[in-house]
Protein backbone atom coordinates (compact mmCIF):
# COMPACT_ATOMS: atom_id res chain seq x y z
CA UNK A 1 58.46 120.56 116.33
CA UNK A 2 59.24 117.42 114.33
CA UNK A 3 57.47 114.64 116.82
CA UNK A 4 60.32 111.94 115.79
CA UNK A 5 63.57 111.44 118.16
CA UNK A 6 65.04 110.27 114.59
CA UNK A 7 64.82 114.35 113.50
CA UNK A 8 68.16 115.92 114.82
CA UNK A 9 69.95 112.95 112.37
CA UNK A 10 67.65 113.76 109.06
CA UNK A 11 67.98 117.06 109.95
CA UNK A 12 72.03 116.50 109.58
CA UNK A 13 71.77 114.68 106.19
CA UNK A 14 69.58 117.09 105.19
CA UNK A 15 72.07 119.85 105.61
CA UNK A 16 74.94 117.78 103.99
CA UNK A 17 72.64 117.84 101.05
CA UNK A 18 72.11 121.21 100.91
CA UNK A 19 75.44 122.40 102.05
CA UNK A 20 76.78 121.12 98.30
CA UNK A 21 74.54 123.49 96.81
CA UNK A 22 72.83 121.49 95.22
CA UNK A 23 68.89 121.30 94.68
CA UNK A 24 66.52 118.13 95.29
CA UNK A 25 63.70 117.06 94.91
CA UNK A 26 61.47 115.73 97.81
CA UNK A 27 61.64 111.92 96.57
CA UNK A 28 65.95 112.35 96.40
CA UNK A 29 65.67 113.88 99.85
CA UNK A 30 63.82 111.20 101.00
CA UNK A 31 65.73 108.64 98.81
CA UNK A 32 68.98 110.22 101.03
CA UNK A 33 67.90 110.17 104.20
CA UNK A 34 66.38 106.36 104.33
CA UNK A 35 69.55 105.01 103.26
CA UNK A 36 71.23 106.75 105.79
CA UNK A 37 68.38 105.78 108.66
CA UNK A 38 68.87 102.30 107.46
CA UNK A 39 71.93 101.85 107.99
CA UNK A 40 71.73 103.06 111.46
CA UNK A 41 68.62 100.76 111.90
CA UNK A 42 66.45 104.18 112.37
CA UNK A 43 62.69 104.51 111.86
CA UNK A 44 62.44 105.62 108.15
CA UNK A 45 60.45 108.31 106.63
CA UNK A 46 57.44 106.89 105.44
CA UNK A 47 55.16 109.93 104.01
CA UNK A 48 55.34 113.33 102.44
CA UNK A 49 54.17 115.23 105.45
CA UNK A 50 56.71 113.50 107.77
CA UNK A 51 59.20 115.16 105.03
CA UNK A 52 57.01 118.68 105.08
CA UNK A 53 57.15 118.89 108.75
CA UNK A 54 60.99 118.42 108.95
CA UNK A 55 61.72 121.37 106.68
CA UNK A 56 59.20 123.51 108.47
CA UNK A 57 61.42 122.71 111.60
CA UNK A 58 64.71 123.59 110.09
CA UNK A 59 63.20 126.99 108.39
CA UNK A 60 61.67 127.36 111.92
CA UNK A 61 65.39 127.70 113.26
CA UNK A 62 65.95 129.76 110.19
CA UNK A 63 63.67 132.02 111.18
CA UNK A 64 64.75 132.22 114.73
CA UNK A 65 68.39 133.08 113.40
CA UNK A 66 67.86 135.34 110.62
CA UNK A 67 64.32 135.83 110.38
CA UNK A 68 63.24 134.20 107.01
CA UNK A 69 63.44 130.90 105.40
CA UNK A 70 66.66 129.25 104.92
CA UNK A 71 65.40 126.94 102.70
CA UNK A 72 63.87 127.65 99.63
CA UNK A 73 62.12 125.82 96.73
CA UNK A 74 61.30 126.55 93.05
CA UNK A 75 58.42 124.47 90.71
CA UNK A 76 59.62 123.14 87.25
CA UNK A 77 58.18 120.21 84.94
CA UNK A 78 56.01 119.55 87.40
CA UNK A 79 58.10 118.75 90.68
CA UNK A 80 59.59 120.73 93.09
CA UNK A 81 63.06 121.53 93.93
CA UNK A 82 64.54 122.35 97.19
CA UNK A 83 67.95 124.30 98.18
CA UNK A 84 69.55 126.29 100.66
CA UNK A 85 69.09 130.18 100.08
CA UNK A 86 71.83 131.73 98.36
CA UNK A 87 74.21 132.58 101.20
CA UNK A 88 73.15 130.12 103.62
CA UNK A 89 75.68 127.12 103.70
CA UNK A 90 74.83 124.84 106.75
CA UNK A 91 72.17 125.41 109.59
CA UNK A 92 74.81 124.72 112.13
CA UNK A 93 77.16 128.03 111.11
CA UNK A 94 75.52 129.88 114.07
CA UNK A 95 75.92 130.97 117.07
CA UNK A 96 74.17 129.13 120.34
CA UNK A 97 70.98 129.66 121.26
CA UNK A 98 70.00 130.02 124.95
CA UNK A 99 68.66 126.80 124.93
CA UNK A 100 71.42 125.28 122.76
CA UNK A 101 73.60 126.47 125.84
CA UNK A 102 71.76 125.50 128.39
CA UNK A 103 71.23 121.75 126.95
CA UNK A 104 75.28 122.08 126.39
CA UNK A 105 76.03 123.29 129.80
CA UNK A 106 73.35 119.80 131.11
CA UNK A 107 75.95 117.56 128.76
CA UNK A 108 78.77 119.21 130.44
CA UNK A 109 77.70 118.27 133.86
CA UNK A 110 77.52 114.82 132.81
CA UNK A 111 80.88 115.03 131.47
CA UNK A 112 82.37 115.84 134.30
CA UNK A 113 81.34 112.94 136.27
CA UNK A 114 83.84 110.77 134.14
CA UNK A 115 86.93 113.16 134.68
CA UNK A 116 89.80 111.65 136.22
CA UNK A 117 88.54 107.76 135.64
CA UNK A 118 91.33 105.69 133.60
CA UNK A 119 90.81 105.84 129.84
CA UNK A 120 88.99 108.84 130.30
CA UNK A 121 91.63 111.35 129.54
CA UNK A 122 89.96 112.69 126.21
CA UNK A 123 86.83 114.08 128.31
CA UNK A 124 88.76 116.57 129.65
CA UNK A 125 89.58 117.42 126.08
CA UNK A 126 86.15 117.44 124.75
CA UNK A 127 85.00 119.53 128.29
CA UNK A 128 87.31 122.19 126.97
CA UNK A 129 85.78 122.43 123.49
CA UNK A 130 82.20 122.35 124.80
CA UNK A 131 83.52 125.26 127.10
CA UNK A 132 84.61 126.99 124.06
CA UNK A 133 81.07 126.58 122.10
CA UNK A 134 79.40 127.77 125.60
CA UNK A 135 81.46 130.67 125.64
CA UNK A 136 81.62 131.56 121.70
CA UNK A 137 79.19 133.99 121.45
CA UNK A 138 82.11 136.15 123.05
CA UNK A 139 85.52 134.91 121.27
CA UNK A 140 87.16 132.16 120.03
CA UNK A 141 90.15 131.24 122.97
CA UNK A 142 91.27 127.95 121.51
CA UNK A 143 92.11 125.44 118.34
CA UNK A 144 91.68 122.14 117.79
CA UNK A 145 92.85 119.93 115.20
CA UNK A 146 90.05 117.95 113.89
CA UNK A 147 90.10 114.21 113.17
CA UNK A 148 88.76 111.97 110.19
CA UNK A 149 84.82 112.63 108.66
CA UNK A 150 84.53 108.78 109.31
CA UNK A 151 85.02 110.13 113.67
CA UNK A 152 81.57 112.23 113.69
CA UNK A 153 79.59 109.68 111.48
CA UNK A 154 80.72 106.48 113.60
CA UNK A 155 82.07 107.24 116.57
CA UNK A 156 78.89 107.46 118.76
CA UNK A 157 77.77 104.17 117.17
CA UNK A 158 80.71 101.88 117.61
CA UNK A 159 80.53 103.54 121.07
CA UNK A 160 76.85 102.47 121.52
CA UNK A 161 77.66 99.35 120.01
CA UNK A 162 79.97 98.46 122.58
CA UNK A 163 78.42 99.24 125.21
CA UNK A 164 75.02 97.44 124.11
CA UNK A 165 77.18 94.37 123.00
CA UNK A 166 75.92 94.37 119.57
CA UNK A 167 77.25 92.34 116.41
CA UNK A 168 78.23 95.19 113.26
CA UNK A 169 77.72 94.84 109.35
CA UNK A 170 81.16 96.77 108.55
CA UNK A 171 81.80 97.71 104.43
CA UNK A 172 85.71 97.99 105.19
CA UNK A 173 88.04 99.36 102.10
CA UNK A 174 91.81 99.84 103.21
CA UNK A 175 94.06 102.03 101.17
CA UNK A 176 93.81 101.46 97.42
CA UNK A 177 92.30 97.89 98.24
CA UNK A 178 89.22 96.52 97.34
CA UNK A 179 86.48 96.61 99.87
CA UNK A 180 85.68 94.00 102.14
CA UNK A 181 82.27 93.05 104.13
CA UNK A 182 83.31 91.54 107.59
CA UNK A 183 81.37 91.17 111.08
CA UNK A 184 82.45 92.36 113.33
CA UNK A 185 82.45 91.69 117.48
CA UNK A 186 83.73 95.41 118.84
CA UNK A 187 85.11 95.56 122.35
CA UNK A 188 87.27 99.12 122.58
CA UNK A 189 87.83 102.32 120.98
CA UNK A 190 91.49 103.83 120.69
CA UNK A 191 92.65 107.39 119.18
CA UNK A 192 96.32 107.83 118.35
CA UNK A 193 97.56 110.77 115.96
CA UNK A 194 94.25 112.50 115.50
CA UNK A 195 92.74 108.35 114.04
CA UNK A 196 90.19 106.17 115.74
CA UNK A 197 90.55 102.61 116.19
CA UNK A 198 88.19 99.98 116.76
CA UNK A 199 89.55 97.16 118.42
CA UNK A 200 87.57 94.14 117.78
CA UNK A 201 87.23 89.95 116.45
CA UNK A 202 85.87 89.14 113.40
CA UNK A 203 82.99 86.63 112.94
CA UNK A 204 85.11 83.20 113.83
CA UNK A 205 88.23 84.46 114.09
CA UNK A 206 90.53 83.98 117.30
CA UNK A 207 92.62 87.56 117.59
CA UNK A 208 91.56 90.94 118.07
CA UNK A 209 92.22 93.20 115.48
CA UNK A 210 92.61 97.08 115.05
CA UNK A 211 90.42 98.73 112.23
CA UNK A 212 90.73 102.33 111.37
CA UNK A 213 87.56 104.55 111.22
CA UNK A 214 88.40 106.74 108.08
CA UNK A 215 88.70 103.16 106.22
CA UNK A 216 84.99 101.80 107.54
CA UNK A 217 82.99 102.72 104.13
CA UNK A 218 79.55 101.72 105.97
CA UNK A 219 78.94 100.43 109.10
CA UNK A 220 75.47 98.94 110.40
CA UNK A 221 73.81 96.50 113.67
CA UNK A 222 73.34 92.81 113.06
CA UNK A 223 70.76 91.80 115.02
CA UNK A 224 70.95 88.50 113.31
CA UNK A 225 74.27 87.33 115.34
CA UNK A 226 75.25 86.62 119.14
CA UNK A 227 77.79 89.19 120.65
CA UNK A 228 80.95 87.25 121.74
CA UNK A 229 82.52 89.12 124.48
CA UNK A 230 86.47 89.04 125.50
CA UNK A 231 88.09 88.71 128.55
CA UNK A 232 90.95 91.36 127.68
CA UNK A 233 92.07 93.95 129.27
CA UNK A 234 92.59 96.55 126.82
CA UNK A 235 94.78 98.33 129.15
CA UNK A 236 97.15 95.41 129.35
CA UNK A 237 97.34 95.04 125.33
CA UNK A 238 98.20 98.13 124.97
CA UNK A 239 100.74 98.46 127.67
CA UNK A 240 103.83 97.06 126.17
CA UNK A 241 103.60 99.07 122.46
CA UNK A 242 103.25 102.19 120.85
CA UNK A 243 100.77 103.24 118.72
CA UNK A 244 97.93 100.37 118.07
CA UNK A 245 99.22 97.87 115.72
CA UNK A 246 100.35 94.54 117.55
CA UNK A 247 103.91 92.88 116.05
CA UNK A 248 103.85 89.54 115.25
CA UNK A 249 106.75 89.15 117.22
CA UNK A 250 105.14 90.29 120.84
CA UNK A 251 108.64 90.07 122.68
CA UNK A 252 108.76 93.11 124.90
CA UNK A 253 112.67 94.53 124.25
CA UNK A 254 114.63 96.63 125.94
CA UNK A 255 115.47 99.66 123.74
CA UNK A 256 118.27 102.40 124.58
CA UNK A 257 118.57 105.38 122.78
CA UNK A 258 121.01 107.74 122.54
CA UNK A 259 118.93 111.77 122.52
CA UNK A 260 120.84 115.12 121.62
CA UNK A 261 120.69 116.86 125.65
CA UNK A 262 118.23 119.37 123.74
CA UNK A 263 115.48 117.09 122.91
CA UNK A 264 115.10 115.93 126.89
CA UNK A 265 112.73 118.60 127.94
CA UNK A 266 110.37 117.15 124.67
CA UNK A 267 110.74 113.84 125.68
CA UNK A 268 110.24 114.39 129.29
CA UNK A 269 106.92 116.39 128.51
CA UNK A 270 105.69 113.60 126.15
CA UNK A 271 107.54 110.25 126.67
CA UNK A 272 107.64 107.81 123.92
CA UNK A 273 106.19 105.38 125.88
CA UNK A 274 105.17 104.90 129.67
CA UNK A 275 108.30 102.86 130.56
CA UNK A 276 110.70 105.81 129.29
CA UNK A 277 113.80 106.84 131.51
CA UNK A 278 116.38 108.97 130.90
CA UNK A 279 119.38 109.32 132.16
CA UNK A 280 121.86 112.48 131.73
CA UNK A 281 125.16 111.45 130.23
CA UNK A 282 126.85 114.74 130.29
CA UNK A 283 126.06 118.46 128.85
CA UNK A 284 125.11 117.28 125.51
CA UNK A 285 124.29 113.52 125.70
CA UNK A 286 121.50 111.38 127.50
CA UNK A 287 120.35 108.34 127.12
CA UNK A 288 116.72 107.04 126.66
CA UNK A 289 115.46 103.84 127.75
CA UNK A 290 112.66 101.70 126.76
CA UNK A 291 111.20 98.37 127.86
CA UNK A 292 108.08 98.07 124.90
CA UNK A 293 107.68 96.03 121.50
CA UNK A 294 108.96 97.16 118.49
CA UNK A 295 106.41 97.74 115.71
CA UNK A 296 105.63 100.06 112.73
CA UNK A 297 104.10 102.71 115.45
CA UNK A 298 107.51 102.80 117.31
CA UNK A 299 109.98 103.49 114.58
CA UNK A 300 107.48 106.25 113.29
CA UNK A 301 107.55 108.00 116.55
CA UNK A 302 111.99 107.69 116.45
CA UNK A 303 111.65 108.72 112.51
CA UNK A 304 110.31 112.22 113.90
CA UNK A 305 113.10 113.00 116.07
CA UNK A 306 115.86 112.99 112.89
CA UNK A 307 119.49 113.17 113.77
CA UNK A 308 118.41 114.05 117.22
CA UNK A 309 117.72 110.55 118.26
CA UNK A 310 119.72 107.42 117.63
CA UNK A 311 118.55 103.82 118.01
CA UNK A 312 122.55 102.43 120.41
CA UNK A 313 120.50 98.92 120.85
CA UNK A 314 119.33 95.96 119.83
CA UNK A 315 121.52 96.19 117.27
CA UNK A 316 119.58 94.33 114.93
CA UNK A 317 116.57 97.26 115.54
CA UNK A 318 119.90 99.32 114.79
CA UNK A 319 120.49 98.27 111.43
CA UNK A 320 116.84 98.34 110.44
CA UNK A 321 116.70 102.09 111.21
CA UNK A 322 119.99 102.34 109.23
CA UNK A 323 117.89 100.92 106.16
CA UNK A 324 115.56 103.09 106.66
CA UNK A 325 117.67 105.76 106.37
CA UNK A 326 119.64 104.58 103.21
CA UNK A 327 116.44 104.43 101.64
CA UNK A 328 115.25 107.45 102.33
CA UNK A 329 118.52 109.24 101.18
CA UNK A 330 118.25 106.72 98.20
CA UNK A 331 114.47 107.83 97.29
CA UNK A 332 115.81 112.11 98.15
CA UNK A 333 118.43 111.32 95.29
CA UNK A 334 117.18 109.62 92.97
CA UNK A 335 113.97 112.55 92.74
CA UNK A 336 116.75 115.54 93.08
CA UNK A 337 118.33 113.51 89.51
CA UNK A 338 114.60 113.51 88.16
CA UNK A 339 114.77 109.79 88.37
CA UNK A 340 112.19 107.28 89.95
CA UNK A 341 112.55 106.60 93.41
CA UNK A 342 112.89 103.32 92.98
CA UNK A 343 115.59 102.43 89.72
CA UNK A 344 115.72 98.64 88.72
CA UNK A 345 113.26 97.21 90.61
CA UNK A 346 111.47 95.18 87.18
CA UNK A 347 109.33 92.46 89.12
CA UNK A 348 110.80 89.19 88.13
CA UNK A 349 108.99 85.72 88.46
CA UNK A 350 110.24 83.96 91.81
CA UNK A 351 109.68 80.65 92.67
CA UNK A 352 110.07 77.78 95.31
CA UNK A 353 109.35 74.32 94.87
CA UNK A 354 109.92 71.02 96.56
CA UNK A 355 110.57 68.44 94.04
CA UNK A 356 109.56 64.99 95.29
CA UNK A 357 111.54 61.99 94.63
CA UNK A 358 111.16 58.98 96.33
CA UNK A 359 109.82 57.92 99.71
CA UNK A 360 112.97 58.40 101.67
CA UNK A 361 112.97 61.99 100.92
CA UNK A 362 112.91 62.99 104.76
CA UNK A 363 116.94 62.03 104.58
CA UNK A 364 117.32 64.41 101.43
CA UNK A 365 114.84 67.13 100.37
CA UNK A 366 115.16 68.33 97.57
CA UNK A 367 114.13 72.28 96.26
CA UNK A 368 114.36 74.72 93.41
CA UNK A 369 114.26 78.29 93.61
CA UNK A 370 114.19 80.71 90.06
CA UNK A 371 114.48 84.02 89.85
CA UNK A 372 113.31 85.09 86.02
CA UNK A 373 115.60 82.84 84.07
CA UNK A 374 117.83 81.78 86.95
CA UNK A 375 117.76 78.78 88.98
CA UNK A 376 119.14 76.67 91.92
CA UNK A 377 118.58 73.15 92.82
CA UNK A 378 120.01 72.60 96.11
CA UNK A 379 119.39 69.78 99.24
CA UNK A 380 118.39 70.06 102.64
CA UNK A 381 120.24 67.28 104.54
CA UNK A 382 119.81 68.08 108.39
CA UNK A 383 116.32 66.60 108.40
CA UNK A 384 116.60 68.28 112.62
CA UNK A 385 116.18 71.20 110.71
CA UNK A 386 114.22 73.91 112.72
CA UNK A 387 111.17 74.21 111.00
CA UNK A 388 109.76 76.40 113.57
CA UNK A 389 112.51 78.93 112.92
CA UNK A 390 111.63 78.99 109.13
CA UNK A 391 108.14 79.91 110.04
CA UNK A 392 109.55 82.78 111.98
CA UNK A 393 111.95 84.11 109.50
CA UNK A 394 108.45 84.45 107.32
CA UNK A 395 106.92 86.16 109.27
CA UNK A 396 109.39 88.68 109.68
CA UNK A 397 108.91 89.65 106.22
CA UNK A 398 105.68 90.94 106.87
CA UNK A 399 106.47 93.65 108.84
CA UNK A 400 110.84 93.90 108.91
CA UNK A 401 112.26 95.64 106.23
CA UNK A 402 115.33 92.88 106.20
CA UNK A 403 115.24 89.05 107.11
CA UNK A 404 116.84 86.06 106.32
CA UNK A 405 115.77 82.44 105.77
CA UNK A 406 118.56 79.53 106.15
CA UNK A 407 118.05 76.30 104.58
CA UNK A 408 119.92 73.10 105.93
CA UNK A 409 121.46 74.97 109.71
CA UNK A 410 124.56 74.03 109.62
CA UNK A 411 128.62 76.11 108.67
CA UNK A 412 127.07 76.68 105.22
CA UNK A 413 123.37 76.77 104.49
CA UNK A 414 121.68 78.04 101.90
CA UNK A 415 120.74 81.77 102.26
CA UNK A 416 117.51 83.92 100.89
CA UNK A 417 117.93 87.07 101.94
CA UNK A 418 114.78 89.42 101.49
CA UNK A 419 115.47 92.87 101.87
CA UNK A 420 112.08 95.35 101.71
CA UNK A 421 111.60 98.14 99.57
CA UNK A 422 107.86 99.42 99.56
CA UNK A 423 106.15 96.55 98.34
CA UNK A 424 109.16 94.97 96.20
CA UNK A 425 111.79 92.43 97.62
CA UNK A 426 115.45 92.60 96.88
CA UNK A 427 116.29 89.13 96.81
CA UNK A 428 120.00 87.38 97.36
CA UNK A 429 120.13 83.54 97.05
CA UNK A 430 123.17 81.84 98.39
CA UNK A 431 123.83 78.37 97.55
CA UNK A 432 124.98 76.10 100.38
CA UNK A 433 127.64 73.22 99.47
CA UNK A 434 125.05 70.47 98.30
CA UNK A 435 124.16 72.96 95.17
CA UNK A 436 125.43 72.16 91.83
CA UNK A 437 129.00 73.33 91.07
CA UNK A 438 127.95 75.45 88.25
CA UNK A 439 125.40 77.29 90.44
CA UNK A 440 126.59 80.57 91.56
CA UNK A 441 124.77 82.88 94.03
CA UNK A 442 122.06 85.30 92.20
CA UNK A 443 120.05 87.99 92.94
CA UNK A 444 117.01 90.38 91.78
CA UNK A 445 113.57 91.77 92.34
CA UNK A 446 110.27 90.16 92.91
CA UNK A 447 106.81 91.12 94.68
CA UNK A 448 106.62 91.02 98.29
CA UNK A 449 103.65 88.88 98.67
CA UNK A 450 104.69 86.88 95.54
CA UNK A 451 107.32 85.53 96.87
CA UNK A 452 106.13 85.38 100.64
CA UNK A 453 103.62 83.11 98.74
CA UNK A 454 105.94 80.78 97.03
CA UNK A 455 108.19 80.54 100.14
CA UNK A 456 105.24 79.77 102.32
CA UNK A 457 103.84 77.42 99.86
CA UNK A 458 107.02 75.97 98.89
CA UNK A 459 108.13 74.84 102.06
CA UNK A 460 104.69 73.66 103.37
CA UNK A 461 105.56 71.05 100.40
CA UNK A 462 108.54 69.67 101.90
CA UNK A 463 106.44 68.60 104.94
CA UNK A 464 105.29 65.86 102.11
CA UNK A 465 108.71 64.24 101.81
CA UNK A 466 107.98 63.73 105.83
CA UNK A 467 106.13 60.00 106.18
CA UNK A 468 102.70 60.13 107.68
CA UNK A 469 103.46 58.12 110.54
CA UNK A 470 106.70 57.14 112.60
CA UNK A 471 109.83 54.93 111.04
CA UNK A 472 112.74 54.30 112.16
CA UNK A 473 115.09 56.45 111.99
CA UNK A 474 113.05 59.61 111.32
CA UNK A 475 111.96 62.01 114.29
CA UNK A 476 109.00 63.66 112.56
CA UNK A 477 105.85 62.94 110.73
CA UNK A 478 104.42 64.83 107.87
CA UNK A 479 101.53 66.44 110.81
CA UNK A 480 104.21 67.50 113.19
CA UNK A 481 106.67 69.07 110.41
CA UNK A 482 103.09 71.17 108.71
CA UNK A 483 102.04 72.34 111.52
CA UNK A 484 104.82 74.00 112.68
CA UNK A 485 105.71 75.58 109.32
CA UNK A 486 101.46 77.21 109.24
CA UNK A 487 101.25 80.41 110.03
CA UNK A 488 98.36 82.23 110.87
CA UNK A 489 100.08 85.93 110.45
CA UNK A 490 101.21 84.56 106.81
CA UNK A 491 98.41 83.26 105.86
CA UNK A 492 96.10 86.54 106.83
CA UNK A 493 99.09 89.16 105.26
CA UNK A 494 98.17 86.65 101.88
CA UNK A 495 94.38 86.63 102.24
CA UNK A 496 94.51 91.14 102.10
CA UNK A 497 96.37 90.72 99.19
């Protein structure tokens, strides 16, 4: 047998090799394999008869199985090509052998030491499926669905990682974005809808983050770098939400539903979310309550129910389903006419800028906001204006389909109102009563994170019209007014643009 403890991987790339029917020659093999080792920080295959004895073990196996080789080779030019015999697709399409069993039945026993332990529910999953492998020489008694390719290439090593406290080299690419190296600090892993997630800190950042394994292009140790560990508790974060993906706004709120008396024995077999309670209205109404945070996760899992669950409060969570919904109906008529889903939406140019005037600024702040060809200069005059509260109606736009930003809080302020549709902004721009007389509300479409950028950027600018230290007569300085306009959820939606 191959003397390595590296053989049961190369013997896995080799088989992805050969399973695309391809042929290869013994450098590409080798080529293959050593960039996969390396990654994983495995010994690499240094010689030709480290190669040799590795296919002598697989055609071993071959042997045992079917009695002759399974892989074959044929000279041209000078070199020699290998490939899987015509009919043989993978080494692993077999049933056990005793020994395979017997090593399975050793890894069950292990197993079953961590039944019952919190966070450990998924063993008694995986127990069932090694069962079924045990047992499969006789029939198949079960189906499971499968997750991502990404789960049986990283899982054991972010796993390992974690538990060895080591720093990873991560090649991350999300969804029709460019890819990204980051470093990574990895503390917990998290499945939810048939995804992993690796919960982790970058290198000098402050918040854990969730990263999807099906986005992780490459992932490899860095020795190089000291693990930073975390005092979390995992099963705290995760208490108070659905799904993985923390809101920016982490207020836990108290959601009531109102459930078709039909849909109760679902709900009471798989809650929504540990808090659930339900309480029996009459025949053919109950009512669901939840005490969790609402995020993108959440409003998926009501989405699935259809006319069968209603959102009865907050009422603002209320209307944002209701968007939802006109959109959707929007997007099922507009392809049922042959049409786009989404009609008039041409990006225009938006804008926000503070135009500076003179020193005393503070007392009357000045802006502009376009649209294309339109514009409005308007004036903030409560210089007690919240500025914190700004900063918070930005945010929302990140992940709220609808939000609104007041300038100047008083009877009549000026209004941008930003409503979301995929990655395009509706845009309505009230003027308040320091506007020109000629200027007339206006509206239109612009970019999402175009205009999150002006708005951020714009108003980070009127901080300047603040002086840099105390005067009479004006309660802030140009430090205290910045700083509570940053953001650092605005500032990382702009840098993953």
């Amino acid at each position: 047998m191959a003397n390595t403890k590296d053989y049961a991987f190369r013997e896995m790339v080799y088989d992805q090799c050969f399973s695309t029917g391809n042929e290869y020659t013994c450098k590409q093999l080798m080529d293959i394999v050593n960039k996969k080792l390396k990654k994983r920080e495995m010994k690499l295959i240094q010689s030709r008869t480290t190669f040799m004895q590795d296919m002598i073990e697989m055609n071993g196996k071959f042997n045992t199985l079917y009695g002759r080789d399974g892989i074959i080779h044929e000279d041209r030019n000078k070199k020699r090509y290998y490939r899987y015999r015509h009919g043989i697709d993978s080494i692993y399409n077999h049933e056990l052998t005793q020994e395979e069993v017997e090593n399975l039945q050793q890894v069950r026993a292990l197993l079953q030491g961590f039944k019952g332990m919190p966070d450990f529910g998924w063993i008694d999953h995986l127990l069932t499926r090694l069962d079924q492998n045990i047992i499969g020489s006789q029939k198949e008694v079960a189906s499971f669905e499968g997750g991502t390719k990404r789960d049986v290439e990283y899982l054991m090593l972010l796993f390992n990682a974690i538990i060895h406290r080591q720093v990873l080299d991560v090649e991350y690419r999300k969804f029709f974005d460019d890819s990204e190296n980051i470093i990574l600090h990895p503390y917990y892993l998290k499945q939810y809808w048939r995804r992993w997630y690796l919960c982790a800190k970058r290198e000098g950042g402050k918040d854990i983050e969730v990263f999807s394994l099906d986005c992780m292009e490459s992932v490899a140790i860095n020795n190089s770098i000291k693990y930073k560990s975390t005092k979390t508790s995992f099963k705290k974060y995760f208490k108070d939400m659905v799904g993985v993906n923390m809101p920016p706004e982490t207020n836990v709120e108290h959601i009531e539903l109102w459930i078709d008396a039909s849909l109760a024995p679902y709900l009471i077999a798989m809650p929504i979310h540990p808090s659930q309670t339900i309480r029996i209205d009459d025949a053919q109404n109950c009512t669901v309550m939840l005490d969790t945070m609402i995020n993108y996760e959440l409003k998926q899992e009501l989405m699935y129910y259809g006319d069968r669950l209603v959102v009865k409060s907050p009422a603002y969570f209320r209307d944002e389903m209701i968007e939802t919904l006109e959109s959707c109906k929007g997007a099922y008529k507009n392809i049922g006419q042959g049409s786009p889903i989404f009609t008039g939406m041409e990006p225009l140019l938006f804008s926000f800028n503070y135009i500076h005037e003179d020193q005393n600024d503070w007392k009357d702040i000045h802006f502009r906001i376009s649209l294309g060809p339109t514009v409005l200069d308007a004036t903030m005059t409560d210089y007690h204006n919240d500025w914190g509260y700004i900063r918070t109606r930005l945010e929302r736009i990140v992940n709220h389909s609808r939000t609104v930003v007041e300038l100047f809080d008083g009877n009549e302020p000026t209004t941008i109102e930003l409503k979301k549709e995929g990655d395009m902004l509706a845009i309505t721009v009230t003027p308040n009563i320091y506007a020109s007389k000629d200027q007339n509300p206006f509206s239109g479409w612009a970019r999402c994170k175009d205009v999150v950028k002006q708005l951020y950027g714009g108003l980070l600018e009127c901080a300047k019209a603040f002086p840099q230290d105390y005067v009479d007569g004006c309660p802030f300085t140009y430090d205290v007014v910045y700083n509570e306009m940053k953001s650092e959820i605005i500032e990382k939606y702009l840098k993953e643009a």
